[in-house]
PDB file of N, CA and C in Angstrom:
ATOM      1  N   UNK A   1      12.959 -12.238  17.856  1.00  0.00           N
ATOM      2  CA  UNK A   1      13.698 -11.533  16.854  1.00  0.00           C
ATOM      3  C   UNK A   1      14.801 -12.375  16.238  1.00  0.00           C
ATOM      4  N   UNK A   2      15.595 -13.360  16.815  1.00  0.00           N
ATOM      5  CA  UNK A   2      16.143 -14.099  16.640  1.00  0.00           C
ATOM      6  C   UNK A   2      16.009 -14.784  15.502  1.00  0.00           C
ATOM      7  N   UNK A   3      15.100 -15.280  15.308  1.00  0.00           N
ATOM      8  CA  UNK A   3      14.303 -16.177  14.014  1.00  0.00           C
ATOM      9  C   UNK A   3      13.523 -15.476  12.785  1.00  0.00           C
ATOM     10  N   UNK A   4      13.195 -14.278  13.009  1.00  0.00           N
ATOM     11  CA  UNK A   4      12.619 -13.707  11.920  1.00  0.00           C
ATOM     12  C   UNK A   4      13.618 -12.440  11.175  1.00  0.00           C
ATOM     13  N   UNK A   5      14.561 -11.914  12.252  1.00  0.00           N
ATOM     14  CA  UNK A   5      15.477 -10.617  11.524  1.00  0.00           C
ATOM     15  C   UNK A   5      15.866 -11.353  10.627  1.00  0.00           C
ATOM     16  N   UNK A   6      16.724 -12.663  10.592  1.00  0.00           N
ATOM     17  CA  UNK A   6      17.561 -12.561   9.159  1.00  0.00           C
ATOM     18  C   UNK A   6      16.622 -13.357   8.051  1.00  0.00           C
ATOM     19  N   UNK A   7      15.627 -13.544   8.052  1.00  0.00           N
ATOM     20  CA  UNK A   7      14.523 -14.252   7.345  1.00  0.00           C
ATOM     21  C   UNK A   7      13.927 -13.199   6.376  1.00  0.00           C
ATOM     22  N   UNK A   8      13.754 -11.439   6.622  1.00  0.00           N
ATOM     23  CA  UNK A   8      13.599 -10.599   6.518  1.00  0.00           C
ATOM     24  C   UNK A   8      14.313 -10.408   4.735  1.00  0.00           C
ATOM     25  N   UNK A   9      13.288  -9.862   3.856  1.00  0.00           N
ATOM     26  CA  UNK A   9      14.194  -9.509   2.982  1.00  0.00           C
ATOM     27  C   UNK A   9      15.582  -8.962   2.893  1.00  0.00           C
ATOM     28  N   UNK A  10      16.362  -8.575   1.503  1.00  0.00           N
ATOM     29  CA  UNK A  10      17.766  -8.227   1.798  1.00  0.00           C
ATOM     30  C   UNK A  10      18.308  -7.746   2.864  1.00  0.00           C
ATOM     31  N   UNK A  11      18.752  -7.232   3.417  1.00  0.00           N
ATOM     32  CA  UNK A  11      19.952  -7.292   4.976  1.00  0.00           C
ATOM     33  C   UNK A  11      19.210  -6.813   6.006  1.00  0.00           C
ATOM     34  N   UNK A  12      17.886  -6.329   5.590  1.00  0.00           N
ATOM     35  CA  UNK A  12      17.159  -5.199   7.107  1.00  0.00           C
ATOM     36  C   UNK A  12      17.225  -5.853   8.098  1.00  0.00           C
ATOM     37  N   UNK A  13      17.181  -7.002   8.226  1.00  0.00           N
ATOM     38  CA  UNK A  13      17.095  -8.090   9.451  1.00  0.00           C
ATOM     39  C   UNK A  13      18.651  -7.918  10.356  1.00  0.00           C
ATOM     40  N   UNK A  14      19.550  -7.788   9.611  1.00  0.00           N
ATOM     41  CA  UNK A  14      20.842  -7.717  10.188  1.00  0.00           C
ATOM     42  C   UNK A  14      21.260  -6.808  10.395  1.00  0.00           C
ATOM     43  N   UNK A  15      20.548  -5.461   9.715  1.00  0.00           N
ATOM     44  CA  UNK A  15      20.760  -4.048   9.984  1.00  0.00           C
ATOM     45  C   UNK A  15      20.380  -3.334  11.359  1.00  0.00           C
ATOM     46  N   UNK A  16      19.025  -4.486  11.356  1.00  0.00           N
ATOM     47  CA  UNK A  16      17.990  -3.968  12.982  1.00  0.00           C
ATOM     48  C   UNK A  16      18.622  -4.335  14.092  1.00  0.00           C
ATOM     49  N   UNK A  17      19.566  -5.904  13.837  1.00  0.00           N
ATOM     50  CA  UNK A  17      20.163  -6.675  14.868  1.00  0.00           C
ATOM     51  C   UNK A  17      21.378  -6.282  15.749  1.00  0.00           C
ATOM     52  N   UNK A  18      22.312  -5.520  13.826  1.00  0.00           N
ATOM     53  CA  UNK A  18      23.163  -5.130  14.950  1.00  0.00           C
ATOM     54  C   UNK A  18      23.246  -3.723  14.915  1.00  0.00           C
ATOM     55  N   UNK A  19      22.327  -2.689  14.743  1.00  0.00           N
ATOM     56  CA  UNK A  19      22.329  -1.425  14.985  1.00  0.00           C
ATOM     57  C   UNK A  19      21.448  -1.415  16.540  1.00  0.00           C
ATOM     58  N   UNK A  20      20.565  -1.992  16.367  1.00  0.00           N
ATOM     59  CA  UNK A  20      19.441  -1.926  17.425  1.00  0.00           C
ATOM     60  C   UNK A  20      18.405  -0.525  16.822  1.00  0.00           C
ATOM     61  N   UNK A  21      18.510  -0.259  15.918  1.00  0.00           N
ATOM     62  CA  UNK A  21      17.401   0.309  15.326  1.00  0.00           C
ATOM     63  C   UNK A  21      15.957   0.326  15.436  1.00  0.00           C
ATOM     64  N   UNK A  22      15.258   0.864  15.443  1.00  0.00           N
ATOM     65  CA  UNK A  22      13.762   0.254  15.397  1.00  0.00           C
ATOM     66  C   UNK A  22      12.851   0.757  14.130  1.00  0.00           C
ATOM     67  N   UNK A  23      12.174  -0.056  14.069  1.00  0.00           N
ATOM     68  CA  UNK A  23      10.916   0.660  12.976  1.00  0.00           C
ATOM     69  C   UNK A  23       9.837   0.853  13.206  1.00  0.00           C
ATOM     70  N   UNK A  24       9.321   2.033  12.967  1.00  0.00           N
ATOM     71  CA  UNK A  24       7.755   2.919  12.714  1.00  0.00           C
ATOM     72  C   UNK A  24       6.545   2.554  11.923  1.00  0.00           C
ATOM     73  N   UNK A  25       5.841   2.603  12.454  1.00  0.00           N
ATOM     74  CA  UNK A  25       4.793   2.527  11.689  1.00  0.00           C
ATOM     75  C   UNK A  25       4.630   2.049   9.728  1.00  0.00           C
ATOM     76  N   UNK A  26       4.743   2.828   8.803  1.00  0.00           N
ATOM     77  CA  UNK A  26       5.051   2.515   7.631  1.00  0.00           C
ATOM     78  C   UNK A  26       6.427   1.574   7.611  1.00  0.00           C
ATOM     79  N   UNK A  27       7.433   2.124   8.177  1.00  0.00           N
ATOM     80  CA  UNK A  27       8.827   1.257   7.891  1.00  0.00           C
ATOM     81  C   UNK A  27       8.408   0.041   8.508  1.00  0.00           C
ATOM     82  N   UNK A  28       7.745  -0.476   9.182  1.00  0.00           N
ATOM     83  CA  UNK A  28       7.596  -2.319   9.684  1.00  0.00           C
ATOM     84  C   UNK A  28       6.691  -2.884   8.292  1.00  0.00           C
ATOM     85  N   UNK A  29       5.475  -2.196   7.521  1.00  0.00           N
ATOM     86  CA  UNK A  29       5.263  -2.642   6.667  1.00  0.00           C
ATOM     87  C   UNK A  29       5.716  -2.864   5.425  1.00  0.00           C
ATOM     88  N   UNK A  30       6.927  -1.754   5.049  1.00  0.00           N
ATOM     89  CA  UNK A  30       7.925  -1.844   3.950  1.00  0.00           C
ATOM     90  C   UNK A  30       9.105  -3.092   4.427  1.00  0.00           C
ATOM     91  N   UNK A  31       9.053  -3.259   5.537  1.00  0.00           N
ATOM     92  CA  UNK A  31       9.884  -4.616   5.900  1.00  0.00           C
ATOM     93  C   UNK A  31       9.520  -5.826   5.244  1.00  0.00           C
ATOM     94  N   UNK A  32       8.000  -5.915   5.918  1.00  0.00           N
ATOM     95  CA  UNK A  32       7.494  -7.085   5.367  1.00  0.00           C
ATOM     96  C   UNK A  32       7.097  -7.934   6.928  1.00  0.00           C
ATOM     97  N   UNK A  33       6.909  -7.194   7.668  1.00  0.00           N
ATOM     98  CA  UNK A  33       6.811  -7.839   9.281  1.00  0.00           C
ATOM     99  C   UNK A  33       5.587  -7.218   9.265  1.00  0.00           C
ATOM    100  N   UNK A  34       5.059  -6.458   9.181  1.00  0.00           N
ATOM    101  CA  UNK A  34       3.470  -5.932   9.276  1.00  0.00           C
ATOM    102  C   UNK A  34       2.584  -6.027   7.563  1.00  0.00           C
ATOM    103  N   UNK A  35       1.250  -7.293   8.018  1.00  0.00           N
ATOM    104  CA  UNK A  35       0.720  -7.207   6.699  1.00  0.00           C
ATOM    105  C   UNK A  35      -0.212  -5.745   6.549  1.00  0.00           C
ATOM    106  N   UNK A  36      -0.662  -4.741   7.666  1.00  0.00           N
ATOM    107  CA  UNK A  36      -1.375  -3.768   7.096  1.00  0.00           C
ATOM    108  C   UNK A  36      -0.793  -2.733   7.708  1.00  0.00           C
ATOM    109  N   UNK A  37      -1.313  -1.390   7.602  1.00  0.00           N
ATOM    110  CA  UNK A  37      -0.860  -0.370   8.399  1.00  0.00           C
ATOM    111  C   UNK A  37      -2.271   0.740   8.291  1.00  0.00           C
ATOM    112  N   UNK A  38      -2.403   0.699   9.532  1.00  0.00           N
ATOM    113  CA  UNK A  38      -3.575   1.434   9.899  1.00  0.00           C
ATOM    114  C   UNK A  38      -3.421   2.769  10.812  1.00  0.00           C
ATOM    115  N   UNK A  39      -3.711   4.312  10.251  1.00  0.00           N
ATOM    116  CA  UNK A  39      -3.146   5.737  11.016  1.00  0.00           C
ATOM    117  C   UNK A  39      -3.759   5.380  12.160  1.00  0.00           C
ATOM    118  N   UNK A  40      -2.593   5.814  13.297  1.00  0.00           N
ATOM    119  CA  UNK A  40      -3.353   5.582  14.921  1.00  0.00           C
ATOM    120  C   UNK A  40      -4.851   6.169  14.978  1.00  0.00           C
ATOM    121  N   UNK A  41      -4.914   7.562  14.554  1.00  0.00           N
ATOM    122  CA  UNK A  41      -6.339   7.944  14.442  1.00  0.00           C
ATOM    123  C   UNK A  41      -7.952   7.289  14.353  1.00  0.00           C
ATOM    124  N   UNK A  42      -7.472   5.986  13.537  1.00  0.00           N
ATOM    125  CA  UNK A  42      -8.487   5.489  13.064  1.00  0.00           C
ATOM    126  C   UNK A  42      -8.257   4.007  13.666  1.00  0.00           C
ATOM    127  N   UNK A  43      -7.680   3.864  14.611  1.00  0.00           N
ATOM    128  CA  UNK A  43      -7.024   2.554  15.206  1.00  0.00           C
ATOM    129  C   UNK A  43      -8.851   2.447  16.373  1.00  0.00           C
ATOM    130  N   UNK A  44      -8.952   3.067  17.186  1.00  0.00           N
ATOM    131  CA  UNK A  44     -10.352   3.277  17.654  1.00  0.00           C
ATOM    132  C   UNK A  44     -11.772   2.504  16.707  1.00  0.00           C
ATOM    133  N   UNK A  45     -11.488   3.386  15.638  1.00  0.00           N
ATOM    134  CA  UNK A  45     -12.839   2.788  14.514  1.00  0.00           C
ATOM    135  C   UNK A  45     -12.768   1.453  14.357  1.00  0.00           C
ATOM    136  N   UNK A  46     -11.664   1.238  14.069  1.00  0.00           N
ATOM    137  CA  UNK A  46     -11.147  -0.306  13.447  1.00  0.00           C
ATOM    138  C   UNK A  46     -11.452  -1.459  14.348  1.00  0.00           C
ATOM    139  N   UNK A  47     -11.253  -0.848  15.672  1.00  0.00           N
ATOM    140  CA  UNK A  47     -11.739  -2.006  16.866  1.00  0.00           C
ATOM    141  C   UNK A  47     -13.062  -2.271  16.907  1.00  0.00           C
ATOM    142  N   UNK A  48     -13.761  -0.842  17.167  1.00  0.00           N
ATOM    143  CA  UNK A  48     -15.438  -1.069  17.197  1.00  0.00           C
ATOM    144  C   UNK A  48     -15.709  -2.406  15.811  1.00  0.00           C
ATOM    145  N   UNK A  49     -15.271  -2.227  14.667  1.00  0.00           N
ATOM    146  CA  UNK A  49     -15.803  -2.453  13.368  1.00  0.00           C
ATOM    147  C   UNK A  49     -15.343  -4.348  14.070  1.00  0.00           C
ATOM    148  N   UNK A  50     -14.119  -4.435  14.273  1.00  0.00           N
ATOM    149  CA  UNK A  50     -13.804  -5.532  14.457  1.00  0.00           C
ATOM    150  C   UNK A  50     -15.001  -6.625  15.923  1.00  0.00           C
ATOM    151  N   UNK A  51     -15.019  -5.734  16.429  1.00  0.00           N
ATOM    152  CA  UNK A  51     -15.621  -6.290  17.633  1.00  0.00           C
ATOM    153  C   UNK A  51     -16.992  -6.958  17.172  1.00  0.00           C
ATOM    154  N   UNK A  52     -17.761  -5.736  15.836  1.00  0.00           N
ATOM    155  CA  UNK A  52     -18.682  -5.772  15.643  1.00  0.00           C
ATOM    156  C   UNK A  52     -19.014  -6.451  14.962  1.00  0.00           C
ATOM    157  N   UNK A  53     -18.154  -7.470  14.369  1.00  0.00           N
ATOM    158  CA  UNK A  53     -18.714  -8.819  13.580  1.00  0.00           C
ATOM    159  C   UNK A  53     -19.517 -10.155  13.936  1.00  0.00           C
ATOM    160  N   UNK A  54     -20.364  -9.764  13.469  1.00  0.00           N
ATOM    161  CA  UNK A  54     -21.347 -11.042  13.818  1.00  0.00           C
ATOM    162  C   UNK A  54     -20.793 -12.546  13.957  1.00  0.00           C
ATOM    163  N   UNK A  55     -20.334 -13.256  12.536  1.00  0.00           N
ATOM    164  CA  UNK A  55     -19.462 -13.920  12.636  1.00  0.00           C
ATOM    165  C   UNK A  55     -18.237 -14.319  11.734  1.00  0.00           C
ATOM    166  N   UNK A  56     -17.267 -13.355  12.299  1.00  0.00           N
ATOM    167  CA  UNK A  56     -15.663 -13.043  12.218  1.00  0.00           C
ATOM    168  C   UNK A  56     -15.200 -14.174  11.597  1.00  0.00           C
ATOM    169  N   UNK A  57     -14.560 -13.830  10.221  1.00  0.00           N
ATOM    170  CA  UNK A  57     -13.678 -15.341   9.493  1.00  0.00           C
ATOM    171  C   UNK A  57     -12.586 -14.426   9.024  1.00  0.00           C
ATOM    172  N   UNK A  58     -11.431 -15.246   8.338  1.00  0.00           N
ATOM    173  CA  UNK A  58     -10.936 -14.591   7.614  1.00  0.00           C
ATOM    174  C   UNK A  58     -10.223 -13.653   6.770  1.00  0.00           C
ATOM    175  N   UNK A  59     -11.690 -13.870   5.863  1.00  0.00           N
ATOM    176  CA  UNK A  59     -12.077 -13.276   4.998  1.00  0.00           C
ATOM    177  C   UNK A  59     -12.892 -11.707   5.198  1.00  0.00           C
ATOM    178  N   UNK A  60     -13.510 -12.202   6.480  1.00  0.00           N
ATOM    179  CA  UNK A  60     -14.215 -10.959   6.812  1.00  0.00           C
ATOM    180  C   UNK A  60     -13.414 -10.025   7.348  1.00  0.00           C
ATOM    181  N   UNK A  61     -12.536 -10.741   8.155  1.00  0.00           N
ATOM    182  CA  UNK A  61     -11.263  -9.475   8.959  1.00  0.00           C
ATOM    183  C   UNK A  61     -10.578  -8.947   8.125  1.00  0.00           C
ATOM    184  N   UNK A  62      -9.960  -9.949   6.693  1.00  0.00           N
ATOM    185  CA  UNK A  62      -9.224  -9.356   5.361  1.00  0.00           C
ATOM    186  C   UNK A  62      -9.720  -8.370   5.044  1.00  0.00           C
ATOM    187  N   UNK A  63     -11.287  -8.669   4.651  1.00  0.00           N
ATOM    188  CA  UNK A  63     -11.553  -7.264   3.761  1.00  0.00           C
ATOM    189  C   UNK A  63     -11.540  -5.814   4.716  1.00  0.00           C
ATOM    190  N   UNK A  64     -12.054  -6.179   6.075  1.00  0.00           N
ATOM    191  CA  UNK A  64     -12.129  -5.144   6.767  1.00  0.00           C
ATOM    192  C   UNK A  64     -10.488  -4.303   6.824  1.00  0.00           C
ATOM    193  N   UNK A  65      -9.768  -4.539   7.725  1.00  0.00           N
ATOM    194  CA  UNK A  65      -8.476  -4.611   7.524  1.00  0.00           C
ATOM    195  C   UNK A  65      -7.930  -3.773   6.296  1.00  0.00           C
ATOM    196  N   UNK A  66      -8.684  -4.238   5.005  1.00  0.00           N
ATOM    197  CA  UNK A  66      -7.656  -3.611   3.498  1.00  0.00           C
ATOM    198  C   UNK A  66      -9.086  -2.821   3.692  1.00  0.00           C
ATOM    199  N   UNK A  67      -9.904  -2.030   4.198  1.00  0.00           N
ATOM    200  CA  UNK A  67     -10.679  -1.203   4.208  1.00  0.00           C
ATOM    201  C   UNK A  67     -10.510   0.024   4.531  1.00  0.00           C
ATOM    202  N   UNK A  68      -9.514  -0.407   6.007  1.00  0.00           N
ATOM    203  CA  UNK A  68      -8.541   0.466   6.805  1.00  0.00           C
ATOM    204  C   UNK A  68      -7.172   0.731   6.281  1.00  0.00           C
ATOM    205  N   UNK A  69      -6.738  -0.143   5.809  1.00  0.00           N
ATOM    206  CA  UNK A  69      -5.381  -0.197   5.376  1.00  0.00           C
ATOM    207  C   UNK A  69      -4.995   1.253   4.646  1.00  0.00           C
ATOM    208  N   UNK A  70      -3.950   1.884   4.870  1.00  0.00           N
ATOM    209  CA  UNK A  70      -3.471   3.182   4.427  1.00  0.00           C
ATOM    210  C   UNK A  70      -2.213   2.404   3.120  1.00  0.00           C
ATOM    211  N   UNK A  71      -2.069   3.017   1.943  1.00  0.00           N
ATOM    212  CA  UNK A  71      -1.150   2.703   0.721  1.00  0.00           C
ATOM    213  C   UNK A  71      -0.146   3.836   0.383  1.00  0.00           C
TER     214      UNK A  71
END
């Protein structure tokens, strides 16, 4: 945490540090610390799908990933 809070867009990094705050689900991706956000619900599917790649690049995990991805 050390190295990435104040790296963090405008102040959230210093807000988390010295409040001790934490962030949820959507709020880590409005940070900018999580590139996707996937509902726990469907966190299950997403593994099978992942597991189930023949052969995994990428590109292939990208698209999968923004397949799942909630906006």
């Amino acid at each position: 945490g050390g190295y990435f809070l104040p790296r963090l867009s405008g102040k959230i990094g210093y807000y988390l540090a010295l409040t001790g705050c934490r962030l949820k689900g959507r709020d880590v991706l409005k940070a900018g610390i999580a590139t996707h956000f996937v509902e726990s619900e469907k966190l299950p599917a997403l593994e099978k799908d992942l597991i189930a790649l023949k052969s995994p690049s990428k590109e292939k995990i990208a698209d999968l990933l923004n397949s799942y991805h909630m906006k």
